[in-house]
C-alpha atoms as a PDB file:
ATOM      1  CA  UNK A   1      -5.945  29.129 -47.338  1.00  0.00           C
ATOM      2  CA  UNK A   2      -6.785  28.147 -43.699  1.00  0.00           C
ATOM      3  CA  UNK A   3      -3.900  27.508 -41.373  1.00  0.00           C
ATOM      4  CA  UNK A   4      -3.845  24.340 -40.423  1.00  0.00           C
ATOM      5  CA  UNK A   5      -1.949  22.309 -37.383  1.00  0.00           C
ATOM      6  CA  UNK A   6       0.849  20.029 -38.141  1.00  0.00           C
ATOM      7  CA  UNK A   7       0.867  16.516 -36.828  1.00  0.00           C
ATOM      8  CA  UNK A   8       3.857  17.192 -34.718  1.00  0.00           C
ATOM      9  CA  UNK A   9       1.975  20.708 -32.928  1.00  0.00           C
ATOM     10  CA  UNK A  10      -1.191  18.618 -32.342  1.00  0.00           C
ATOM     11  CA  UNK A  11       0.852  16.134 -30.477  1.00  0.00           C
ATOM     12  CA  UNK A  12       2.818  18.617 -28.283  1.00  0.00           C
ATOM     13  CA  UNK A  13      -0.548  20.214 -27.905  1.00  0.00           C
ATOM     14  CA  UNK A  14      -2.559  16.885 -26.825  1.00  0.00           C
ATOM     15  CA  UNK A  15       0.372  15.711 -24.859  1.00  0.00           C
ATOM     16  CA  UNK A  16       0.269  19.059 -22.890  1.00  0.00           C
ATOM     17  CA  UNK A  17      -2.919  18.640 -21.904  1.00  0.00           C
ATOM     18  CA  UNK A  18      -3.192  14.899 -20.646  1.00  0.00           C
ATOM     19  CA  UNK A  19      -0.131  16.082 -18.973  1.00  0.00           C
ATOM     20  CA  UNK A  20      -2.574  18.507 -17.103  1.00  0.00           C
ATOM     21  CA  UNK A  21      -1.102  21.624 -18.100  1.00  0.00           C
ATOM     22  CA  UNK A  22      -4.146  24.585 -18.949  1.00  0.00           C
ATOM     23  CA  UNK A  23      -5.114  25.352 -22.135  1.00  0.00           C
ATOM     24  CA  UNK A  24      -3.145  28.935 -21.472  1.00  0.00           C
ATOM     25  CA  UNK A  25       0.003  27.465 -20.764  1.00  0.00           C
ATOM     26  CA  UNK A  26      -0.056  25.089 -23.484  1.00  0.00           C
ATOM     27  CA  UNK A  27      -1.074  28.163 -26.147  1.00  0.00           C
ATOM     28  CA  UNK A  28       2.377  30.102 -24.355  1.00  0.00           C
ATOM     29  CA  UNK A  29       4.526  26.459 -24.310  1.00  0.00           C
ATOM     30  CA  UNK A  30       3.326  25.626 -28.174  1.00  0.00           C
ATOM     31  CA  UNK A  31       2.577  28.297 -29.612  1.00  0.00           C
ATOM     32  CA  UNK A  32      -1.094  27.360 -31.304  1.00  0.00           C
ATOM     33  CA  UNK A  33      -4.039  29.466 -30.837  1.00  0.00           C
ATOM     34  CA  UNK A  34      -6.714  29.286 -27.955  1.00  0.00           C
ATOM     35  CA  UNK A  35      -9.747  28.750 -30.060  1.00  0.00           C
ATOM     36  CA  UNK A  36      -7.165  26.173 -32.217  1.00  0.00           C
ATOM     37  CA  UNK A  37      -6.292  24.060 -28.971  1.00  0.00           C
ATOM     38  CA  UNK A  38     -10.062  24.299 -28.358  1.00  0.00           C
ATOM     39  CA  UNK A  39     -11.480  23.197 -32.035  1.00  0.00           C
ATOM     40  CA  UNK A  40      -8.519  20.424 -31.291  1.00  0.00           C
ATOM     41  CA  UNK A  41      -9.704  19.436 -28.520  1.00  0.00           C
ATOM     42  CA  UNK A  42     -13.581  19.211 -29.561  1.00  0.00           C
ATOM     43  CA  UNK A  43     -12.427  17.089 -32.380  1.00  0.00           C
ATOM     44  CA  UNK A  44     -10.482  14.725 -30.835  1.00  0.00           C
ATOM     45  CA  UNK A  45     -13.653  13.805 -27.739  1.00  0.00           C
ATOM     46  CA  UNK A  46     -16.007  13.648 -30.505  1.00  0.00           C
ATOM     47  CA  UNK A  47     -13.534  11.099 -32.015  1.00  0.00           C
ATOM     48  CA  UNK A  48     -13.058   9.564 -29.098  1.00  0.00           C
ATOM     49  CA  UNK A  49     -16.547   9.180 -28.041  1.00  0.00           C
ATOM     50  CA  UNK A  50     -17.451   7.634 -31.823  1.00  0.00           C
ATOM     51  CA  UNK A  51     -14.849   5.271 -30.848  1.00  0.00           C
ATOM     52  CA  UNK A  52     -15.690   4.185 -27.897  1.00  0.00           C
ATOM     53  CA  UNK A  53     -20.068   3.785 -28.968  1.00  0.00           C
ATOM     54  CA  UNK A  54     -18.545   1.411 -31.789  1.00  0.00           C
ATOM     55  CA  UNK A  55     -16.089  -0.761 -29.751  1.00  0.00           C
ATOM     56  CA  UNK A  56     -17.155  -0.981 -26.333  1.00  0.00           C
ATOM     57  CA  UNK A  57     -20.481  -3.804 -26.504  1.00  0.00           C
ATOM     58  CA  UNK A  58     -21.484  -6.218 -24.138  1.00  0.00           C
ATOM     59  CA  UNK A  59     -19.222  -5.949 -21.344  1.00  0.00           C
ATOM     60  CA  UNK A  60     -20.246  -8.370 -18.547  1.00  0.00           C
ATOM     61  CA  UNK A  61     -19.219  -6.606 -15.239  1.00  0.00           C
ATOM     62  CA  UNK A  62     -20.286  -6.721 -11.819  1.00  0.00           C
ATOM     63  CA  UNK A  63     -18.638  -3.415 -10.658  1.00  0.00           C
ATOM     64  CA  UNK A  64     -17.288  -0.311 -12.617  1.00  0.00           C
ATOM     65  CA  UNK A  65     -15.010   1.880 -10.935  1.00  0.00           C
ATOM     66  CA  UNK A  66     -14.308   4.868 -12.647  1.00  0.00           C
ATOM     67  CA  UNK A  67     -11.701   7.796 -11.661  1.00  0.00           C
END
């Protein structure tokens, strides 16, 4: 059986990072795996991204700004 990421880990992991904290400190402040907190990570974009191709249509703007 594959070990698997609670809910609750995922969060503290996820919440780490927007928080800008590296992907080594969250590993030592969590607890989860490198590659783990990577695989996350690649997940949740691609998510994200499929997400954001299905809801964002037709948006009539004359400037974008973008940070």
């Amino acid at each position: 059986m594959a070990n698997v990421i609670s809910m609750a880990k995922k969060v503290a992991v996820l919440s780490a990072l927007v928080e800008g904290c590296s992907i080594r400190s969250t590993v030592r402040m969590t607890g989860v795996s490198k590659g783990a907190i990577i695989r996350l990570v690649e997940s949740v974009g691609k998510a994200c991204a499929d997400y954001h191709e299905r809801t964002v249509r037709n948006i009539p703007a004359k400037r974008v700004q973008v940070d």
